[in-house]
C-alpha atoms as a PDB file:
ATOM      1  CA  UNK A   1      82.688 107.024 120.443  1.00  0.00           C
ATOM      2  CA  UNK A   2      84.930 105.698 117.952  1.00  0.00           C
ATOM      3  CA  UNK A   3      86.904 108.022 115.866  1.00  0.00           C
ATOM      4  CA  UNK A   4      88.946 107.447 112.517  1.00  0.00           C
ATOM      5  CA  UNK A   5      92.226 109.139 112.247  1.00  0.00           C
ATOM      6  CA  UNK A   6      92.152 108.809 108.056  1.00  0.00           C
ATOM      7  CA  UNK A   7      95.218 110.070 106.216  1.00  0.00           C
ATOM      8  CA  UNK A   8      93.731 112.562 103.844  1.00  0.00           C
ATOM      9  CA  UNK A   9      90.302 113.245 105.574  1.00  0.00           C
ATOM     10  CA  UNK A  10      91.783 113.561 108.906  1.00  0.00           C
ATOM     11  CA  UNK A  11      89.524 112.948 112.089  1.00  0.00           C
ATOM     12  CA  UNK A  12      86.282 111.419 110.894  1.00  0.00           C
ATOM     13  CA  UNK A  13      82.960 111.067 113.315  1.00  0.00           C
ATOM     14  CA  UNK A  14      81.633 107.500 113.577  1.00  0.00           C
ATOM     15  CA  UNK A  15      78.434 108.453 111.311  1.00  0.00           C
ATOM     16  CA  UNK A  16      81.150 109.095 108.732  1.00  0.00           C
ATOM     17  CA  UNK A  17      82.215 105.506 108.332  1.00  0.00           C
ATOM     18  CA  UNK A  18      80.025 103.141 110.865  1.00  0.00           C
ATOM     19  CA  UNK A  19      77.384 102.630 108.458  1.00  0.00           C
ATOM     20  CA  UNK A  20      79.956 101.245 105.665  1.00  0.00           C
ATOM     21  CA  UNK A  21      81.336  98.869 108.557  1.00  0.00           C
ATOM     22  CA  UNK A  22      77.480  97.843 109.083  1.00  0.00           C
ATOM     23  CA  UNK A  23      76.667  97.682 105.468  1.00  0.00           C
ATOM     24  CA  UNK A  24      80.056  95.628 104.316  1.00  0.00           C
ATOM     25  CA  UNK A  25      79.898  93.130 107.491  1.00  0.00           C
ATOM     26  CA  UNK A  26      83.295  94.592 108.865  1.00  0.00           C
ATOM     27  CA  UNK A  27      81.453  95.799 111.839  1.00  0.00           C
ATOM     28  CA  UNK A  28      82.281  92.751 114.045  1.00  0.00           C
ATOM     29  CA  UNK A  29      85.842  92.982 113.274  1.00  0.00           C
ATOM     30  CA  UNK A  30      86.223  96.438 113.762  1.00  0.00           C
ATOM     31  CA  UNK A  31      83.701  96.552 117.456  1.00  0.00           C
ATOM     32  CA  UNK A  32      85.875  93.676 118.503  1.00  0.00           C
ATOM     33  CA  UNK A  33      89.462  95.977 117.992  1.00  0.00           C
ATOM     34  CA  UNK A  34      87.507  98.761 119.375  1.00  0.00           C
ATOM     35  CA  UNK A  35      86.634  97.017 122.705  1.00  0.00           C
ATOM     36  CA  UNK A  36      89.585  94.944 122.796  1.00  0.00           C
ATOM     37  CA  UNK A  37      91.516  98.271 122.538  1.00  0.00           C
ATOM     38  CA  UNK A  38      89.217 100.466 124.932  1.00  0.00           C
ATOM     39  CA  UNK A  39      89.422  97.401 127.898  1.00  0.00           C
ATOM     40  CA  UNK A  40      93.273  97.109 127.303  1.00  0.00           C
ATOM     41  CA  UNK A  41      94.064 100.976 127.829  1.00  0.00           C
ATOM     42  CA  UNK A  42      91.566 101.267 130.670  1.00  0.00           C
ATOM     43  CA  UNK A  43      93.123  98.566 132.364  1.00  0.00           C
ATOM     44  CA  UNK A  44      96.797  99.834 131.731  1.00  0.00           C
ATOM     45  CA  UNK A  45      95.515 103.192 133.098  1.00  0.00           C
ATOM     46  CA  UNK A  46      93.785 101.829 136.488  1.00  0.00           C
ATOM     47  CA  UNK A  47      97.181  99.376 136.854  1.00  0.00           C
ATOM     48  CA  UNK A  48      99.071 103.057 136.245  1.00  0.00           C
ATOM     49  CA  UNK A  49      97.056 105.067 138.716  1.00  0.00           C
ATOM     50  CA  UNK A  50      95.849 102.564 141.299  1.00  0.00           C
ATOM     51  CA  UNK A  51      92.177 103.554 140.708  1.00  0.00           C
ATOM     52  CA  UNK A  52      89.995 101.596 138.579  1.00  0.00           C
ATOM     53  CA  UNK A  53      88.242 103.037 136.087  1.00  0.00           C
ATOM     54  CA  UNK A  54      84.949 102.620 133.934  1.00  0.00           C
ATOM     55  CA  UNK A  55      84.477 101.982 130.440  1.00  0.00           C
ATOM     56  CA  UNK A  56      81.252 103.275 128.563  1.00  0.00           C
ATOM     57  CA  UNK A  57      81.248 102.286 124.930  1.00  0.00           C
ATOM     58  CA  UNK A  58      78.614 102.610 121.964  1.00  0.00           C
ATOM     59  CA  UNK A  59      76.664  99.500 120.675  1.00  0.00           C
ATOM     60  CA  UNK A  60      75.190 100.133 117.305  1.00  0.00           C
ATOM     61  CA  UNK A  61      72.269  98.225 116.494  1.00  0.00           C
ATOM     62  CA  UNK A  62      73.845  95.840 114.167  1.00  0.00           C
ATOM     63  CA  UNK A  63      76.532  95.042 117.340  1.00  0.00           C
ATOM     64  CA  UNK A  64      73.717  94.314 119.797  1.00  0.00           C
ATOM     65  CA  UNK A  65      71.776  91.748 117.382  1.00  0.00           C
ATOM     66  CA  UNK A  66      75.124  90.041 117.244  1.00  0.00           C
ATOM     67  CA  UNK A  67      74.040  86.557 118.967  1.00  0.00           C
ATOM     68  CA  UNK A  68      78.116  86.290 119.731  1.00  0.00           C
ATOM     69  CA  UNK A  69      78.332  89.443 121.431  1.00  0.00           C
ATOM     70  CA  UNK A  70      78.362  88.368 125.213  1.00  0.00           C
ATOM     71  CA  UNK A  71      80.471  85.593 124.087  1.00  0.00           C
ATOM     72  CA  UNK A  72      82.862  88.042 122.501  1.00  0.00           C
ATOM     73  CA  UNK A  73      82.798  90.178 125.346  1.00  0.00           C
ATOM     74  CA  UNK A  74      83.609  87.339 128.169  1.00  0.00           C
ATOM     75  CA  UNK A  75      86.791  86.642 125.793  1.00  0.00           C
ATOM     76  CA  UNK A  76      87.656  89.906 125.532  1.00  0.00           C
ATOM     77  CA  UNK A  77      87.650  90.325 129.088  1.00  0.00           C
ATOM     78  CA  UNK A  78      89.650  86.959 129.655  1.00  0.00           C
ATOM     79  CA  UNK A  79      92.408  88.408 127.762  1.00  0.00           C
ATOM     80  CA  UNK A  80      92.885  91.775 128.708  1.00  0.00           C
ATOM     81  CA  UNK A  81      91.985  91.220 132.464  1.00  0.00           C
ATOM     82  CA  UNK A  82      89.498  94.015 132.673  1.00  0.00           C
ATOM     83  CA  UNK A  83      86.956  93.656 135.218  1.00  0.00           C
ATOM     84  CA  UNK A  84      83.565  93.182 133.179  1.00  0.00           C
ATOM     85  CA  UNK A  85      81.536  95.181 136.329  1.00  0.00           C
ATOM     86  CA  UNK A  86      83.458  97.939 135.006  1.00  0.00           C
ATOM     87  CA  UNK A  87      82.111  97.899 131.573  1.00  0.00           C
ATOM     88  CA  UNK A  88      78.910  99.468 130.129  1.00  0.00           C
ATOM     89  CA  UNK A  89      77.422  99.418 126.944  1.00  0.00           C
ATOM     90  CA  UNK A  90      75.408 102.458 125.688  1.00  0.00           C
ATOM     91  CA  UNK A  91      72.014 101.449 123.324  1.00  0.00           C
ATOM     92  CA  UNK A  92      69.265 103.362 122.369  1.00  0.00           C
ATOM     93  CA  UNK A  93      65.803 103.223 122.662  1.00  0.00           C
ATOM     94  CA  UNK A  94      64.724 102.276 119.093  1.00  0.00           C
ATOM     95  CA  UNK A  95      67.569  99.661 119.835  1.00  0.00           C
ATOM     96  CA  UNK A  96      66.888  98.244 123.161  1.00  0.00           C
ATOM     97  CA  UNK A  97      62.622  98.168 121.733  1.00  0.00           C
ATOM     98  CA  UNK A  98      63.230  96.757 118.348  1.00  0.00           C
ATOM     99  CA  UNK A  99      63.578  92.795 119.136  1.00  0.00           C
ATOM    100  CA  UNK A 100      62.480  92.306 122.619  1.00  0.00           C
ATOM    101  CA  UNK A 101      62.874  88.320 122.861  1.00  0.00           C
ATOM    102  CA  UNK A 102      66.153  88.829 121.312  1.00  0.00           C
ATOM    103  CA  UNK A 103      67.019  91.831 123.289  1.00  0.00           C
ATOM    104  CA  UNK A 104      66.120  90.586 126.528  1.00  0.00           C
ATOM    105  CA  UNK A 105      68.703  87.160 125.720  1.00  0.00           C
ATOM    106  CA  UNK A 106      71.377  89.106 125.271  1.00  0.00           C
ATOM    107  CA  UNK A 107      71.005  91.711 127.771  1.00  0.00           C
ATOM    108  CA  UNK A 108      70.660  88.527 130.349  1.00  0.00           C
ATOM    109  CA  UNK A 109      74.080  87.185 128.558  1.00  0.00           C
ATOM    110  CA  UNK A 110      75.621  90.333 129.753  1.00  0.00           C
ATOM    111  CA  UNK A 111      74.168  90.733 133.098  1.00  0.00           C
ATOM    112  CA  UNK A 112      75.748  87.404 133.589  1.00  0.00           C
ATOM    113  CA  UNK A 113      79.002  88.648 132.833  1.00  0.00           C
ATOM    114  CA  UNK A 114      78.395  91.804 134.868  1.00  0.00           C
ATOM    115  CA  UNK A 115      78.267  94.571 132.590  1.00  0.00           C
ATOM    116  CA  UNK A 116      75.965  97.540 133.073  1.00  0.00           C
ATOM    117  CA  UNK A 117      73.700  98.555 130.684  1.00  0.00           C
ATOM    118  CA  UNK A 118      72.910 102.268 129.651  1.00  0.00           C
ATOM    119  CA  UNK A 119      70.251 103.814 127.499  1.00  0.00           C
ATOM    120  CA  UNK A 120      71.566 106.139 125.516  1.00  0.00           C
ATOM    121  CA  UNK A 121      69.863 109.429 123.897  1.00  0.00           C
ATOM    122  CA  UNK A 122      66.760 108.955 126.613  1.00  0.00           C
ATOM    123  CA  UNK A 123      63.448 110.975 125.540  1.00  0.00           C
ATOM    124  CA  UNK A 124      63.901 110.772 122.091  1.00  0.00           C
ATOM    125  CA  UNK A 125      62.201 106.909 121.485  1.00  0.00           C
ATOM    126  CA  UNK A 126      59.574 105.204 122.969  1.00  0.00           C
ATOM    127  CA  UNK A 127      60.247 102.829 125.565  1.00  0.00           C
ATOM    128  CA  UNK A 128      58.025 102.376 128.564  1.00  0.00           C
ATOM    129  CA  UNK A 129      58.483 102.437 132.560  1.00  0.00           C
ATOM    130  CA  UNK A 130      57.828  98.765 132.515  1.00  0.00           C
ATOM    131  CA  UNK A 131      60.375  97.866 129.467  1.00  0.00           C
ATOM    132  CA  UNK A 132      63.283  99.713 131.757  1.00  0.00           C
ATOM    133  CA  UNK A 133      62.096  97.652 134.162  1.00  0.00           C
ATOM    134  CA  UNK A 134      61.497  94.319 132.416  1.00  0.00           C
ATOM    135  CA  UNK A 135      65.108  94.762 130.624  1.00  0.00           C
ATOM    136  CA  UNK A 136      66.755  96.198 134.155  1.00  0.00           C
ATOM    137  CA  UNK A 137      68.547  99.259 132.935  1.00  0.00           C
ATOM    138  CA  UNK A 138      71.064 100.440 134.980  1.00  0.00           C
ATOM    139  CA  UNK A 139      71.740 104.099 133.496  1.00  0.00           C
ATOM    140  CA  UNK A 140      69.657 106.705 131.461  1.00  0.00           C
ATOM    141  CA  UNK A 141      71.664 108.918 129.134  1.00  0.00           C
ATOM    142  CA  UNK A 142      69.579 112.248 128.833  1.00  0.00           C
ATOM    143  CA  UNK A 143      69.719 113.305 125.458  1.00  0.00           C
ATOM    144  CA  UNK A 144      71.536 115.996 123.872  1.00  0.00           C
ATOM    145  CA  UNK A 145      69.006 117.815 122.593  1.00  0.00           C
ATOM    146  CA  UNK A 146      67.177 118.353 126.141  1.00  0.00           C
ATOM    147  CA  UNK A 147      70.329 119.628 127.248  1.00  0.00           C
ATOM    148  CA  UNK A 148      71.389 122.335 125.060  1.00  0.00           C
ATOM    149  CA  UNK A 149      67.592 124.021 125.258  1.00  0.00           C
ATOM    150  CA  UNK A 150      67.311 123.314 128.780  1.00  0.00           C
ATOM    151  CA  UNK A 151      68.209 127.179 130.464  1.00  0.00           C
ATOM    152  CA  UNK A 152      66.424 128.349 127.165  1.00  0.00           C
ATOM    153  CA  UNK A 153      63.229 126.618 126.992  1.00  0.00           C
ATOM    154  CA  UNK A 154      60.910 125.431 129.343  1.00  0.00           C
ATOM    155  CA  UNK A 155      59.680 122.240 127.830  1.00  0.00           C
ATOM    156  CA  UNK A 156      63.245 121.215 127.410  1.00  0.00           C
ATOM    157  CA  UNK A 157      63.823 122.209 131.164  1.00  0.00           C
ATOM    158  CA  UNK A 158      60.460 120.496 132.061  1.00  0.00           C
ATOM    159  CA  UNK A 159      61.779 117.171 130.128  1.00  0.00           C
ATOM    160  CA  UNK A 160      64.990 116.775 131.470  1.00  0.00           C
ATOM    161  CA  UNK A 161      63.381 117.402 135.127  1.00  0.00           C
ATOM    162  CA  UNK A 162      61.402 114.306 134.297  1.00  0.00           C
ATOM    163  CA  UNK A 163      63.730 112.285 133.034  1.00  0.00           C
ATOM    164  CA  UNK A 164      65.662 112.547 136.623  1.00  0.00           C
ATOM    165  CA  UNK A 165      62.657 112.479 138.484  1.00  0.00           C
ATOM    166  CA  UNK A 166      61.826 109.018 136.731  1.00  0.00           C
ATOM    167  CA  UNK A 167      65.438 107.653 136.622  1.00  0.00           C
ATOM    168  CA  UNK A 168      65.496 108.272 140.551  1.00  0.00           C
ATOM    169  CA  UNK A 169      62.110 106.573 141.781  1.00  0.00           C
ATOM    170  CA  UNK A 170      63.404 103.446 139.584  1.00  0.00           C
ATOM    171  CA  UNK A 171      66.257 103.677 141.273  1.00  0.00           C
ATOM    172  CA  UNK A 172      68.640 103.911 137.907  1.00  0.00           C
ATOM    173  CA  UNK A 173      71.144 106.608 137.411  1.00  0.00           C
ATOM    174  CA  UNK A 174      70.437 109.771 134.959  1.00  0.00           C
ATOM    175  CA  UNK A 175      73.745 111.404 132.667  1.00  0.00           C
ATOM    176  CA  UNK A 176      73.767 114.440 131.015  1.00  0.00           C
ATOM    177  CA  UNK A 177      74.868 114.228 127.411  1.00  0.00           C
ATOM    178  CA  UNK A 178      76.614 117.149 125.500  1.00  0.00           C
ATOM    179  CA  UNK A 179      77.101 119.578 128.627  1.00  0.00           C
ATOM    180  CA  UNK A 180      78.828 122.810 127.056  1.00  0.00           C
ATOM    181  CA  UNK A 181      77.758 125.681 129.629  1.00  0.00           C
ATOM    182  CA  UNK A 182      78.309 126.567 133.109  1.00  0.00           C
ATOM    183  CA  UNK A 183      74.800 127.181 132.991  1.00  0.00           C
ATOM    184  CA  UNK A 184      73.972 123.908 132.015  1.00  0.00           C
ATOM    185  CA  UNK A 185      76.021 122.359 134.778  1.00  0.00           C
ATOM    186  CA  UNK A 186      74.506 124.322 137.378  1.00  0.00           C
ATOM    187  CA  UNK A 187      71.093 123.510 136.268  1.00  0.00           C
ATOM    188  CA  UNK A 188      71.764 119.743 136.340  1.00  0.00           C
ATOM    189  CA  UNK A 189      73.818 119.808 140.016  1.00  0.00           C
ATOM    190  CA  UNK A 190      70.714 121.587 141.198  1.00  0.00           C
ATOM    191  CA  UNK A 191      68.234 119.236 140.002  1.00  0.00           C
ATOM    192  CA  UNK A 192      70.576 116.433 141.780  1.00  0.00           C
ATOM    193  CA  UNK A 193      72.026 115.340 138.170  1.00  0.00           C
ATOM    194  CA  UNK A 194      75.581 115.359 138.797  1.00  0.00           C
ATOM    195  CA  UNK A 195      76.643 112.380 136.755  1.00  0.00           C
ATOM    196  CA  UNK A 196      77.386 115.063 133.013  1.00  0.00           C
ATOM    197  CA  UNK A 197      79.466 114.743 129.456  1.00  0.00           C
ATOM    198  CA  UNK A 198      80.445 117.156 127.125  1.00  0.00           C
ATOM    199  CA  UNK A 199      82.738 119.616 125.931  1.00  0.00           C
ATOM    200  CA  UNK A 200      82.437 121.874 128.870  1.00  0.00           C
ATOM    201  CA  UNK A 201      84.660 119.349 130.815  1.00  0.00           C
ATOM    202  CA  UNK A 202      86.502 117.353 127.774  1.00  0.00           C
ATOM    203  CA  UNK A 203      86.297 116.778 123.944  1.00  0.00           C
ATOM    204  CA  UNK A 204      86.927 113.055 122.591  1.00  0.00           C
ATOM    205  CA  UNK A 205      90.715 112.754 123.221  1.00  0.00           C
ATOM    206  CA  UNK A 206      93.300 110.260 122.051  1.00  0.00           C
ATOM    207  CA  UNK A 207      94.829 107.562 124.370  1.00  0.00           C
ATOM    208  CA  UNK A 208      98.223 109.693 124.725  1.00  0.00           C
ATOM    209  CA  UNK A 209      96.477 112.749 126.281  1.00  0.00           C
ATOM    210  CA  UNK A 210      93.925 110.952 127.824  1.00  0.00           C
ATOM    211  CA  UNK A 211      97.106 109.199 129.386  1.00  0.00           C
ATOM    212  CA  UNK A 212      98.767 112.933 130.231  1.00  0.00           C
ATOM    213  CA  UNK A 213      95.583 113.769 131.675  1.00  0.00           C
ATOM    214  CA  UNK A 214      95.613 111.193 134.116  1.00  0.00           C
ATOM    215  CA  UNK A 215      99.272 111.326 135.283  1.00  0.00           C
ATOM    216  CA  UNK A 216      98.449 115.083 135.803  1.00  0.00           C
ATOM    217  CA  UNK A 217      95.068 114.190 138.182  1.00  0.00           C
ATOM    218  CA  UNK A 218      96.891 111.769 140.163  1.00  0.00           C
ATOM    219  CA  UNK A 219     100.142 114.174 140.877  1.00  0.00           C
ATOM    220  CA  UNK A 220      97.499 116.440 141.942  1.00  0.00           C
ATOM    221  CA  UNK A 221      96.423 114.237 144.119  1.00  0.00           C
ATOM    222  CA  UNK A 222      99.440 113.001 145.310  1.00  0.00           C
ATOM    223  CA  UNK A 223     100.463 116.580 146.385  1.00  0.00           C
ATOM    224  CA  UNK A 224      97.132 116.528 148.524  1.00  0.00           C
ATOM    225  CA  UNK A 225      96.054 119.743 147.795  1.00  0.00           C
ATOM    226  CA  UNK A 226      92.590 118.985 147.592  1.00  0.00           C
ATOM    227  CA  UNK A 227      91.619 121.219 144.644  1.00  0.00           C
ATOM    228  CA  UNK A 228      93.020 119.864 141.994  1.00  0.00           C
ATOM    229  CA  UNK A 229      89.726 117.621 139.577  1.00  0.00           C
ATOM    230  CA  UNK A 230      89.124 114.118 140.424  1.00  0.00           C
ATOM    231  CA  UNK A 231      90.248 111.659 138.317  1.00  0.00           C
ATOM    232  CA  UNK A 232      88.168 110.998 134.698  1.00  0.00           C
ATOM    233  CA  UNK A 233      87.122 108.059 134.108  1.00  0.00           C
ATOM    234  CA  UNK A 234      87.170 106.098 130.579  1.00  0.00           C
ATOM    235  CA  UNK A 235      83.517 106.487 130.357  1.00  0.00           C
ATOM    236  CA  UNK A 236      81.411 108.859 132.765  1.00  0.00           C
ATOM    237  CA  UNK A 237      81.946 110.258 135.888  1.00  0.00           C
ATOM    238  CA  UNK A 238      80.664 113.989 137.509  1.00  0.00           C
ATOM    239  CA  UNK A 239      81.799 116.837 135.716  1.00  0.00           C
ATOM    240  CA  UNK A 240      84.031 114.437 132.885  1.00  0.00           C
ATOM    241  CA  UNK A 241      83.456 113.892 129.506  1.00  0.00           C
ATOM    242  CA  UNK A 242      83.892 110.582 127.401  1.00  0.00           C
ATOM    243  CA  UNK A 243      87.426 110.216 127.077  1.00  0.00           C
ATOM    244  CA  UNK A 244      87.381 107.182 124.882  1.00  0.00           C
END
């Protein structure tokens, strides 16, 4: 998730300033930066490490309706050399059911380019066994409100139990969204969920300490001690939050 580092305001959220970018037509230029940016770190961190890593970013609606997007993204990929299997983009349900000729064009555009597609805040829309299917989905994003009521109440529980239990017989993989308890966690490993973000693991970080954070995984590794965390990745990986 994008964030703003603004002079006066300091740290702003991307509802803070994402709909002005939508509403003045500067969203292109500024998605474009942000994935440019996002491939070109990843890709000096992988070359850094020797371990590739993958990049989950946010689509807004606006982005995905962009008939240049898969276009965009093959360029972006020429130049910075990051491998486009190792890229998802995150939609949401109102998103991925709003225009489904137009959706289905460009999610074929990037299939073609090999990009995974995610859908993002699962269980709160309204889309249908047959549209994952018909749109081949790749990842479900559990929502974050299913998560935090989930050890609290039982239709929460009973939801997110679902949600796996779908994701799994069609074969698509199921992530946790906002994870902030051990209790949570546990939960979630024991209903074979183990794919989790949230601030129990990381917050959003900037590139430097996301960069610190790496070099620190990978001398643990090095040393071979065998309990030091796995390396995060740029997007999702078990028990690692978004770092980007």
């Amino acid at each position: 998730l994008l964030r703003w580092q603004h002079p006066q305001r300091g740290e702003l959220k991307p509802e803070a300033f994402i709909p002005l970018l939508e509403e003045t037509g500067l969203i292109r230029n500024v998605s474009a930066w942000a994935v440019r940016r996002a491939c070109r770190d990843a890709r000096t961190w992988s070359d850094g490490r020797g371990r590739p890593l993958r990049l989950a970013l946010n689509l807004s609606a606006s982005q995905f309706k962009d008939p240049r997007l898969a276009e965009l993204v093959g360029q972006i990929m020429a130049d910075t050399g990051f491998d486009p299997h190792r890229l998802e983009f995150e939609i949401t349900e109102h998103t991925l059911m709003e225009d489904t000729t137009g959706t289905l064009d460009t999610l074929r555009a990037l299939a073609r380019l090999g990009v995974t597609i995610s859908v993002d805040d699962f269980g709160t829309g309204y889309s249908s066994l047959s549209y994952l299917k018909r749109f081949s989905v790749q990842r479900l994003k559990i929502d974050r409100s299913f998560v935090a009521e989930l050890t609290e109440k039982r239709d929460s529980a009973a939801i997110v139990e679902a949600i796996i239990s779908l994701a799994r017989s069609l074969f698509i993989e199921v992530v946790a969204e906002g994870v902030e308890t051990a209790a949570q966690r546990d939960f979630l490993v024991a209903h074979n969920c183990p794919l989790m973000q949230g601030y129990l693991f990381y917050p959003a970080l900037p590139p430097q300490k996301i960069d610190a954070l790496l070099a620190d995984a990978a001398a643990a590794n090095a040393r071979g001690s065998g309990h030091g965390a796995p390396e995060p990745s740029a997007g999702v990986t078990p028990f690692r939050a978004r770092s980007v």
